[in-house]
C-alpha atoms as a PDB file:
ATOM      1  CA  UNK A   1     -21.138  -6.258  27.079  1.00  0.00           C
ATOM      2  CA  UNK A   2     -19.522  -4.406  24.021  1.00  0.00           C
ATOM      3  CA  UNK A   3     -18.080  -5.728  20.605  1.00  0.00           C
ATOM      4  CA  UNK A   4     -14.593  -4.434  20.842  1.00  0.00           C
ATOM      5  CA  UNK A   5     -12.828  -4.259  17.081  1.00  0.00           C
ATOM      6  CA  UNK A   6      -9.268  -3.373  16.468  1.00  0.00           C
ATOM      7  CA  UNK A   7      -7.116  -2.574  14.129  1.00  0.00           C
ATOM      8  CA  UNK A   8      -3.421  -3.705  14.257  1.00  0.00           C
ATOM      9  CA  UNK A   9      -0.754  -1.815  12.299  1.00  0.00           C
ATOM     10  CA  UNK A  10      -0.372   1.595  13.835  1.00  0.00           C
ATOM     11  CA  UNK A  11      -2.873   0.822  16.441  1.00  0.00           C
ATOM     12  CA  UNK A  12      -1.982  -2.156  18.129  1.00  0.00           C
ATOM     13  CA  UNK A  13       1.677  -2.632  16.879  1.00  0.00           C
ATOM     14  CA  UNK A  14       4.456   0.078  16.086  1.00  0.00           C
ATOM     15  CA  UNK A  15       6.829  -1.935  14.792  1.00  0.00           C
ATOM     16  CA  UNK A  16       4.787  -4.411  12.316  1.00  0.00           C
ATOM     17  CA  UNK A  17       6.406  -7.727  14.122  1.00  0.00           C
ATOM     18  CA  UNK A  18       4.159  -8.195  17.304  1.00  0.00           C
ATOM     19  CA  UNK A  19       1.878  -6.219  20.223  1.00  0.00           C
ATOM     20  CA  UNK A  20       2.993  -5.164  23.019  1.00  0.00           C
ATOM     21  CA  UNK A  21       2.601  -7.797  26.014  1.00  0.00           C
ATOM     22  CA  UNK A  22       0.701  -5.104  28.405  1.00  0.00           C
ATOM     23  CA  UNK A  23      -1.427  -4.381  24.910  1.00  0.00           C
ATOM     24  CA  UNK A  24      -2.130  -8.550  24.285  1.00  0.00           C
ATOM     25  CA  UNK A  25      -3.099  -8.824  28.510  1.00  0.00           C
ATOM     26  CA  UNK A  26      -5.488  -5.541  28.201  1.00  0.00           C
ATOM     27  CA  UNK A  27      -7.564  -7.485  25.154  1.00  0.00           C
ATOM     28  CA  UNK A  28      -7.331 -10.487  27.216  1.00  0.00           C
ATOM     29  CA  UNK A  29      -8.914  -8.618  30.346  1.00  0.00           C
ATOM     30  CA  UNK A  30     -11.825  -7.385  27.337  1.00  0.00           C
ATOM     31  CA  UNK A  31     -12.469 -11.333  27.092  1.00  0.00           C
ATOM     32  CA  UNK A  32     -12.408 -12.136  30.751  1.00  0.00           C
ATOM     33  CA  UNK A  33     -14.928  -9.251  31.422  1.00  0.00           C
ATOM     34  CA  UNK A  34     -17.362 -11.135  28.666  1.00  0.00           C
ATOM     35  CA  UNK A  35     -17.049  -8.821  25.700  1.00  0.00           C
ATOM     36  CA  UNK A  36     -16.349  -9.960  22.306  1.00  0.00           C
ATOM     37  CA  UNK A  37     -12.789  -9.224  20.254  1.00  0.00           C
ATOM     38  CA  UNK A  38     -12.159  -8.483  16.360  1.00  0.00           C
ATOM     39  CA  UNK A  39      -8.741  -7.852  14.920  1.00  0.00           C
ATOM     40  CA  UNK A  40      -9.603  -6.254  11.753  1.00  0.00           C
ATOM     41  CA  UNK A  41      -6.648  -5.368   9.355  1.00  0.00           C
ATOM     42  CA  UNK A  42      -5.531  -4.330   5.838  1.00  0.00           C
ATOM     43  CA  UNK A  43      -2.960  -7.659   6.139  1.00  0.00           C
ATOM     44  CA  UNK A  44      -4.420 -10.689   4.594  1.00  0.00           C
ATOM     45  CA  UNK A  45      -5.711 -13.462   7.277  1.00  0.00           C
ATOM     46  CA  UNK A  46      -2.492 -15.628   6.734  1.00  0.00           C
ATOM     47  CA  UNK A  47      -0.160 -12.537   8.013  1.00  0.00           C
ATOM     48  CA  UNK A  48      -2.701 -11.565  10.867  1.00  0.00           C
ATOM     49  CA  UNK A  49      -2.453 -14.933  12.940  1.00  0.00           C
ATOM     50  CA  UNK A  50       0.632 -14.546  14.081  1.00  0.00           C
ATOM     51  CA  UNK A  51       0.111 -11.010  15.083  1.00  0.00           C
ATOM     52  CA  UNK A  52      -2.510 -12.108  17.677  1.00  0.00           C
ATOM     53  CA  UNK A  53      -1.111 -14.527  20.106  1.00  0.00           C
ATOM     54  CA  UNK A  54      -3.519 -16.319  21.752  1.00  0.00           C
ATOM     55  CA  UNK A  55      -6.522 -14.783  20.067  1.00  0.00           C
ATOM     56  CA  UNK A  56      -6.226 -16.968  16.465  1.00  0.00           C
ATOM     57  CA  UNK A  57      -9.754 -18.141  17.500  1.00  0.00           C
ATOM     58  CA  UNK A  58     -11.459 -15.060  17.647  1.00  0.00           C
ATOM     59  CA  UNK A  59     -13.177 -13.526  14.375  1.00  0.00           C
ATOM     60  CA  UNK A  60     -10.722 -11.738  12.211  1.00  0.00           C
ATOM     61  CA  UNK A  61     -11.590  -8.994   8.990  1.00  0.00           C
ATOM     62  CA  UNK A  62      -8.517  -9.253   6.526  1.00  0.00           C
ATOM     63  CA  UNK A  63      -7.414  -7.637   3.554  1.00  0.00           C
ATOM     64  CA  UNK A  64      -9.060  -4.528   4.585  1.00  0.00           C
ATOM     65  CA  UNK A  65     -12.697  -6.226   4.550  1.00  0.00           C
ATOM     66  CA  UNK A  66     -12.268  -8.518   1.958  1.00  0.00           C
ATOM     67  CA  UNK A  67     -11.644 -11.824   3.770  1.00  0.00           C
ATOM     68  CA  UNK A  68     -13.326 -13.157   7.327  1.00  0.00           C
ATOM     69  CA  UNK A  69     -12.189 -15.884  10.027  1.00  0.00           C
ATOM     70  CA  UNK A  70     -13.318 -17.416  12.593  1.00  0.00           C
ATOM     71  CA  UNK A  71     -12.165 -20.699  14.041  1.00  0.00           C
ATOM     72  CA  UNK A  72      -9.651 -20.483  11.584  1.00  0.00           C
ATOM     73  CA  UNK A  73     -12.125 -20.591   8.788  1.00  0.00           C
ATOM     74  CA  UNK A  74     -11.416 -18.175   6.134  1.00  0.00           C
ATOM     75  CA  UNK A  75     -14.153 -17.071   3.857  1.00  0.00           C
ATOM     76  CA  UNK A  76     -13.595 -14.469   0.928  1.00  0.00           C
ATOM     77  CA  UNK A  77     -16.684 -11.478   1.159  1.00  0.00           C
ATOM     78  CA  UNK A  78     -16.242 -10.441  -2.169  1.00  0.00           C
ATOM     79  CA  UNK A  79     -12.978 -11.014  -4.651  1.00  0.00           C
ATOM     80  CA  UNK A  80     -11.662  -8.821  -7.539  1.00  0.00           C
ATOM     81  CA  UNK A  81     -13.844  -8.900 -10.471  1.00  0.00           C
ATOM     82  CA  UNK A  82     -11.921 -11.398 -12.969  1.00  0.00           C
ATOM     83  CA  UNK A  83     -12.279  -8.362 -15.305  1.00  0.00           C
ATOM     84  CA  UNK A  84     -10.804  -5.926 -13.095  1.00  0.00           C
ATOM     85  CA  UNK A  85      -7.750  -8.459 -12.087  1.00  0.00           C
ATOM     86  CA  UNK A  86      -7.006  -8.792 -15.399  1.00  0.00           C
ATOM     87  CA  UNK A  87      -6.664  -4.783 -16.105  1.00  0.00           C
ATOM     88  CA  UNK A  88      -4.560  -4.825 -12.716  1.00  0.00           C
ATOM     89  CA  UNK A  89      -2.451  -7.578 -14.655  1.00  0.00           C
ATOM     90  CA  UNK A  90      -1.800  -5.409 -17.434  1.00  0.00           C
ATOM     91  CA  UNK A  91      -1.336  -2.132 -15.408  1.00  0.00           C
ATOM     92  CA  UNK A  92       1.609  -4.095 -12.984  1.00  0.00           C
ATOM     93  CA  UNK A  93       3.139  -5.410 -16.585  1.00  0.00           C
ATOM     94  CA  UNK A  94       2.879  -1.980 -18.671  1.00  0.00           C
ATOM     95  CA  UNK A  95       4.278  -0.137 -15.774  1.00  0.00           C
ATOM     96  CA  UNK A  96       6.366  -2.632 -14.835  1.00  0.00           C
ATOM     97  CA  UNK A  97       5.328  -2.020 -10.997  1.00  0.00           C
ATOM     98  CA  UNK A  98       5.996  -3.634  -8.176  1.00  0.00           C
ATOM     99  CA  UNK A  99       3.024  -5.365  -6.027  1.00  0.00           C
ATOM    100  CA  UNK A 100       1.595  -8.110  -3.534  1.00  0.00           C
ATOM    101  CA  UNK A 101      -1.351  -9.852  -4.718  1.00  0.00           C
ATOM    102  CA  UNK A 102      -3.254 -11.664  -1.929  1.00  0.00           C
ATOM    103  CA  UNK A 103      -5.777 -14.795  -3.061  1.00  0.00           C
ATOM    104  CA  UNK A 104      -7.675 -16.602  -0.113  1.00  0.00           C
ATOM    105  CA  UNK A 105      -4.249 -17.797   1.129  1.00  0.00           C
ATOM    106  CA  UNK A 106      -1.638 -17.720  -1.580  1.00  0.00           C
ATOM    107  CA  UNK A 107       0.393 -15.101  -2.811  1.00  0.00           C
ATOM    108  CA  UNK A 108       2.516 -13.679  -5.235  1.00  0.00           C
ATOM    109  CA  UNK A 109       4.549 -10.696  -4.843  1.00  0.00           C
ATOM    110  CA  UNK A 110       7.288  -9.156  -6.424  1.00  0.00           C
ATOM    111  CA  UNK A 111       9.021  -6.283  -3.854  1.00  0.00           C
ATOM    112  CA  UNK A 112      12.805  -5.753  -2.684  1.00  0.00           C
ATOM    113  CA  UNK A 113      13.601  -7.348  -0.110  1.00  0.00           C
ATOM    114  CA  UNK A 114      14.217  -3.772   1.951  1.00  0.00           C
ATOM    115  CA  UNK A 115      10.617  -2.924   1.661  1.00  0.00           C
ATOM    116  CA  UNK A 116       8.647  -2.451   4.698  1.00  0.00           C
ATOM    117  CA  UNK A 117       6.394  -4.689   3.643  1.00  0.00           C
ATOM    118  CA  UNK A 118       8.936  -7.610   2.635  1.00  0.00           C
ATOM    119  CA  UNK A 119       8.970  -8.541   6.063  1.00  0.00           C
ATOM    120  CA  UNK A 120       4.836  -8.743   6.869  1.00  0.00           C
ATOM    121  CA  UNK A 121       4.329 -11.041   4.393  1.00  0.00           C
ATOM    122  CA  UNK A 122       3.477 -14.747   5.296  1.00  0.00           C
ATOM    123  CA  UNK A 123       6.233 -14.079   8.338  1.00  0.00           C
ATOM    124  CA  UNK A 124       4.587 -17.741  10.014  1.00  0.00           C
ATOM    125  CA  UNK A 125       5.344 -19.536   6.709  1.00  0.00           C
ATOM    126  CA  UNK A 126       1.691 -20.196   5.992  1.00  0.00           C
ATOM    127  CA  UNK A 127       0.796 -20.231   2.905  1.00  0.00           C
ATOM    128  CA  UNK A 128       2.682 -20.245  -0.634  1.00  0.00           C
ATOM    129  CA  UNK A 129       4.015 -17.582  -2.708  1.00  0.00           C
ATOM    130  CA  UNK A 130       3.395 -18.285  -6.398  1.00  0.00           C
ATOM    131  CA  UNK A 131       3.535 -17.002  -9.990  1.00  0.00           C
ATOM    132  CA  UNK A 132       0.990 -13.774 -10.469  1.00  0.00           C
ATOM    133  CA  UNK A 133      -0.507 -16.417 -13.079  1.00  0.00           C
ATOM    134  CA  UNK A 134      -1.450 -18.913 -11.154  1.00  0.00           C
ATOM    135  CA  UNK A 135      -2.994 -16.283  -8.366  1.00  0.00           C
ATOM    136  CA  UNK A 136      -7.001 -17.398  -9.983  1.00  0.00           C
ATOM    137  CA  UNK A 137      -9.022 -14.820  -7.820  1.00  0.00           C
ATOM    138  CA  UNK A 138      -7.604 -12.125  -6.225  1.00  0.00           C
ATOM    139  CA  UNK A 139      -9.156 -10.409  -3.263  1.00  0.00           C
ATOM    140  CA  UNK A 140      -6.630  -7.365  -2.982  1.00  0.00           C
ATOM    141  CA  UNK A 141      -3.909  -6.008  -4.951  1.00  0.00           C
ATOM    142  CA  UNK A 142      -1.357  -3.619  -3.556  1.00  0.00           C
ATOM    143  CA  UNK A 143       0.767  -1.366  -5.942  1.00  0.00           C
ATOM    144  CA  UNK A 144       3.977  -0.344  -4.418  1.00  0.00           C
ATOM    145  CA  UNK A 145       6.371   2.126  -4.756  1.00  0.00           C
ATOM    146  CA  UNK A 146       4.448   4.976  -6.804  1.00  0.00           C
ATOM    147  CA  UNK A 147       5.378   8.240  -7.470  1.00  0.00           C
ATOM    148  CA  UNK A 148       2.593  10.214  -5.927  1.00  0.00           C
ATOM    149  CA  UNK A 149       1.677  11.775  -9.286  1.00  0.00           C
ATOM    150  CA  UNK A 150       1.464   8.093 -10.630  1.00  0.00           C
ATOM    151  CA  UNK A 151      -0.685   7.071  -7.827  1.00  0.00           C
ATOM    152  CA  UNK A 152      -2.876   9.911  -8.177  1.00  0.00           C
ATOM    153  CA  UNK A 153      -3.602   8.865 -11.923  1.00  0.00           C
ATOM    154  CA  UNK A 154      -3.526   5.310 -11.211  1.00  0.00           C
ATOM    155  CA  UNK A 155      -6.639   5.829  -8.227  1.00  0.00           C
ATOM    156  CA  UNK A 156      -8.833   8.120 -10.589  1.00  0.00           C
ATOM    157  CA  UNK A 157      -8.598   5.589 -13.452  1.00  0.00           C
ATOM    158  CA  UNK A 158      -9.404   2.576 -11.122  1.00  0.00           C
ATOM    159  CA  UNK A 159     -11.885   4.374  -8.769  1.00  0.00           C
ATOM    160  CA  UNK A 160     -13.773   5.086 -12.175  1.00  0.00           C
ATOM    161  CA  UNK A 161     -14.658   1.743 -12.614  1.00  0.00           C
ATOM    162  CA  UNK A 162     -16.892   1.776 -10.404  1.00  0.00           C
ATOM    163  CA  UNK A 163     -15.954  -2.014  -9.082  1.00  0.00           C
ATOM    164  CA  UNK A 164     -13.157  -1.015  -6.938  1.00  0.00           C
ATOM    165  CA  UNK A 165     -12.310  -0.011  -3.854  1.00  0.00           C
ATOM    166  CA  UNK A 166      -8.636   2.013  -3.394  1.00  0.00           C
ATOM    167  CA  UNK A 167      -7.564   3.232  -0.737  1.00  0.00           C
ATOM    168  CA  UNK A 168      -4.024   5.205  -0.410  1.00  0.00           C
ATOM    169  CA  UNK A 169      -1.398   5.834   2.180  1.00  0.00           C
ATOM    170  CA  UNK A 170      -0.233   9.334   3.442  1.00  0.00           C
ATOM    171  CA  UNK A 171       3.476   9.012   2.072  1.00  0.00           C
ATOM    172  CA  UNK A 172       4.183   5.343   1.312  1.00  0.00           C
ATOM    173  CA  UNK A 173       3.470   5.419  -2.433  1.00  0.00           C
ATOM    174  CA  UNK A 174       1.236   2.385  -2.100  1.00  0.00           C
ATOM    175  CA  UNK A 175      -2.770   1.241  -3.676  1.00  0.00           C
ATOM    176  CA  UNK A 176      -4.177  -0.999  -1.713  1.00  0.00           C
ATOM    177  CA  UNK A 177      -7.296  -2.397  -4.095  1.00  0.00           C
ATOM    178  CA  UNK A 178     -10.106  -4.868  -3.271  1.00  0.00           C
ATOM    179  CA  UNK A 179     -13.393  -4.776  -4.980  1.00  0.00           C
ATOM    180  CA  UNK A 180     -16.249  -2.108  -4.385  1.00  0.00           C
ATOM    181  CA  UNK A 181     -17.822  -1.469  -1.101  1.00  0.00           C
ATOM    182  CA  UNK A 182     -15.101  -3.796   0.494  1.00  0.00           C
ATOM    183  CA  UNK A 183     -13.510  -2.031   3.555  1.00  0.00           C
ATOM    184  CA  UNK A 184     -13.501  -3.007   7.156  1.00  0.00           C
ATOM    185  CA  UNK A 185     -17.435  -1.794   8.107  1.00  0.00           C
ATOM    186  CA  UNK A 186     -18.837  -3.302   5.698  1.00  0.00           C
ATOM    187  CA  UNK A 187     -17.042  -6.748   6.779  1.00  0.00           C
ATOM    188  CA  UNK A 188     -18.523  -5.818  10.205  1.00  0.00           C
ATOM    189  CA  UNK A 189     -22.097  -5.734   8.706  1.00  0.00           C
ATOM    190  CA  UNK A 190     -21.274  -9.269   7.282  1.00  0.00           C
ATOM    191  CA  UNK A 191     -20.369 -10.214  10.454  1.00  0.00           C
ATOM    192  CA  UNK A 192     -23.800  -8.657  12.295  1.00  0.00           C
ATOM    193  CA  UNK A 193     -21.378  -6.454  14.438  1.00  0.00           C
ATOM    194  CA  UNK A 194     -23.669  -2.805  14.665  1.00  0.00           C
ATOM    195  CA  UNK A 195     -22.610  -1.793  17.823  1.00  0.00           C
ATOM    196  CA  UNK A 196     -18.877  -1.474  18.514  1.00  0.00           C
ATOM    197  CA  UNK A 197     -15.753   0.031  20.081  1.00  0.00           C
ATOM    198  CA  UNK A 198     -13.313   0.475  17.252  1.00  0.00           C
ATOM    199  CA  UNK A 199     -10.213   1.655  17.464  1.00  0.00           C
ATOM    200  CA  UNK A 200      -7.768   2.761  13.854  1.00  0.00           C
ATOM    201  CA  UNK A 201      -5.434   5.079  13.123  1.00  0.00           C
ATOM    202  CA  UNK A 202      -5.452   5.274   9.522  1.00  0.00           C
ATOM    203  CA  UNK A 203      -6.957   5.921   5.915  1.00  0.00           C
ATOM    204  CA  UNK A 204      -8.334   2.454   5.894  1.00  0.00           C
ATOM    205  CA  UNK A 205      -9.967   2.551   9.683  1.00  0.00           C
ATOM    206  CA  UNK A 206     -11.895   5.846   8.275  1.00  0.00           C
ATOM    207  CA  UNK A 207     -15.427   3.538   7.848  1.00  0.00           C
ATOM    208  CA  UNK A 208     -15.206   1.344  10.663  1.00  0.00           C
ATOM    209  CA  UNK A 209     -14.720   4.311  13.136  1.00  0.00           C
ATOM    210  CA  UNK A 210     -17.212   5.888  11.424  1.00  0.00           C
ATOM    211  CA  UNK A 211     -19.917   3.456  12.366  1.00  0.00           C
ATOM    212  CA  UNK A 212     -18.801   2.876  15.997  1.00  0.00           C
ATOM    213  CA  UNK A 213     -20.428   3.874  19.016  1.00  0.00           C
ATOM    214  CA  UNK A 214     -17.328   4.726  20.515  1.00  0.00           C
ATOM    215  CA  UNK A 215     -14.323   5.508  18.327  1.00  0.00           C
ATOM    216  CA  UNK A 216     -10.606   5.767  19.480  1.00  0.00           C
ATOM    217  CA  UNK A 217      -7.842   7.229  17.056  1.00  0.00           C
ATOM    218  CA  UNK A 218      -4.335   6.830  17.506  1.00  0.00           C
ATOM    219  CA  UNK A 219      -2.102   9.200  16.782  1.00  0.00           C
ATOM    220  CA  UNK A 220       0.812   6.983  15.581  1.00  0.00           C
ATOM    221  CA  UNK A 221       0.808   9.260  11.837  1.00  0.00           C
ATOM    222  CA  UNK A 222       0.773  12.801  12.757  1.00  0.00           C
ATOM    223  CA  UNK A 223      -0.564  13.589   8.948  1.00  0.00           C
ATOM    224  CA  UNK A 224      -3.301  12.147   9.373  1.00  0.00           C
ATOM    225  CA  UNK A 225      -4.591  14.288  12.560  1.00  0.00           C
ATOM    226  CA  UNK A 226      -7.841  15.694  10.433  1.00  0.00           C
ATOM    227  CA  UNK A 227      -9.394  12.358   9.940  1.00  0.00           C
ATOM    228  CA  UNK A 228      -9.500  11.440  13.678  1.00  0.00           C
ATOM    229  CA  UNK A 229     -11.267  14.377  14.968  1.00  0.00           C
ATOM    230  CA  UNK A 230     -14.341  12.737  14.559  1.00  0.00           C
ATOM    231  CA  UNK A 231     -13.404  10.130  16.772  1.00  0.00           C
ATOM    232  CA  UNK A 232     -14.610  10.176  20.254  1.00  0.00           C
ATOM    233  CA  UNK A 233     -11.454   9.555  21.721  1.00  0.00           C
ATOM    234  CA  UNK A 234      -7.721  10.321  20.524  1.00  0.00           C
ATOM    235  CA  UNK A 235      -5.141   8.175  21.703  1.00  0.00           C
ATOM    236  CA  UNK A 236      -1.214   8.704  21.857  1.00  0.00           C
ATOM    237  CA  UNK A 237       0.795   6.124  20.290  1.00  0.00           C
ATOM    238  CA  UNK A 238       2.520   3.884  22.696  1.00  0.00           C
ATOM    239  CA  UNK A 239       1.880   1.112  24.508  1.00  0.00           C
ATOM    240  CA  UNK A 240       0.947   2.242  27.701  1.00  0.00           C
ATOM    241  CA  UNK A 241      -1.266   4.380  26.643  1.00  0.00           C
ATOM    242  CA  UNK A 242      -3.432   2.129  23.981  1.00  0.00           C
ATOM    243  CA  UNK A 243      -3.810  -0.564  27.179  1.00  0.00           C
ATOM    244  CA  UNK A 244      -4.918   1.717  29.563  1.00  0.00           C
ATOM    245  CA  UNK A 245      -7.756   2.914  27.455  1.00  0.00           C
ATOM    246  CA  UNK A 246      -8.636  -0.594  26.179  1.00  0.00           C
ATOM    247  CA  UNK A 247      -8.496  -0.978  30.066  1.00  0.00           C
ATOM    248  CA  UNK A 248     -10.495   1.986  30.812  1.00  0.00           C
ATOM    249  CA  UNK A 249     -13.137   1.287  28.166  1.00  0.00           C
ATOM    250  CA  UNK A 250     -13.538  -2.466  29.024  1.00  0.00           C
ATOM    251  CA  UNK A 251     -14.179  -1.385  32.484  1.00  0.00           C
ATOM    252  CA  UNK A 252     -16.630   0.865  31.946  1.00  0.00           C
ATOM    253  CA  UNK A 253     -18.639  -0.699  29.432  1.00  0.00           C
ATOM    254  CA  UNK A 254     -18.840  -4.190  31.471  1.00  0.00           C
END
């Protein structure tokens, strides 16, 4: 039996509120047929329960690798140096910059309300939003709204410190940041998970697919074609199609 580790956002879900039904009953199949589920997402573990309907109980990787659940456990893998929040701090204030700043379960934010992101944010009414003061470790930051020039500056300055991890999105102007080495395979390695099915369709997914023994990229952002042709399978972006080859795979592999 196979690990089988997903990412949600573009891979499981196209509209960012919930998966498919024929999507949530081809995962289910995965755990009827014995083989063992991870939802692993940039989205903090607060905003991933309720994206996973009757899987809340299965191990989760959030904030892009920096938190872990299982049993509805959350542990933090590795926060935001206290030094490094504190620059972040000062960036968000000089620029006067928009962001969401995730701690284990608390956040703050400040982001209009039309964002894409407004609505993704503690949607279950989980947790607390609070002051960026009283947010006392950080495990990732997200800067929104950047002009890509800005962005571009802002990633060389922090990816020079050497204690951060930034990753970027094709055309949304955002920084996601967590501390160094922190993405989604090396969560997976926390977790003992070596041999997996992965499927991702983004910047973010880039490591775990990497590592896979089977890797399946959707092709839900077109701009982002040349990172997938590593993968072992590519995967159209609809619903049908991303349950029959979680069907297909879970078959095969049982």
């Amino acid at each position: 039996m196979k690990t089988f580790v997903f990412d949600v956002d573009g891979t499981l879900s196209f509209d960012g509120k919930q998966i498919a039904v024929e999507i949530l009953a081809a995962i289910q199949r995965l755990v009827t047929l014995g083989h063992r589920i991870i939802f692993a997402s940039a989205r903090p573990i607060r905003d991933l329960l309720p994206m996973v309907p009757g899987f809340q109980q299965a191990q989760l990787i959030g904030a892009n690798g920096a938190l872990v659940a299982h049993h509805g456990e959350v542990e933090v893998v590795a926060p935001i140096l206290t030094a490094d929040f504190c620059r972040l701090r000062g960036v968000i204030a000089q620029a006067n910059l928009d962001y969401v700043v995730d701690g284990q379960w608390n956040y703050a934010a400040r982001l209009a309300a039309e964002h894409p992101l407004a609505g993704r944010i503690d949607p279950a009414h989980l947790a607390r939003k609070v002051s960026l003061a009283k947010i006392e470790q950080a495990v990732k930051v997200i800067l929104l709204g950047l002009p890509a020039r800005q962005a571009a500056e802002l990633q060389a300055t922090l990816s020079a410190r050497k204690t951060l991890s930034v990753v970027t999105y094709a055309g949304e102007g955002n920084l996601d940041i967590t501390a160094q080495n922190i993405n989604k395979a090396t969560a997976l390695q926390r977790l003992g998970v070596t041999d997996y099915v992965a499927f991702g369709n983004d910047q973010n997914d880039v490591e775990m697919l990497a590592g896979a023994s089977t890797s399946v990229w959707v092709t839900s952002k077109p701009q982002l074609k040349h990172l997938g042709v590593r993968a072992t399978i590519m995967c159209a972006p609809s619903n049908q199609a991303i349950a029959a080859q979680i069907a297909d795979l879970g078959t095969s592999m049982a």
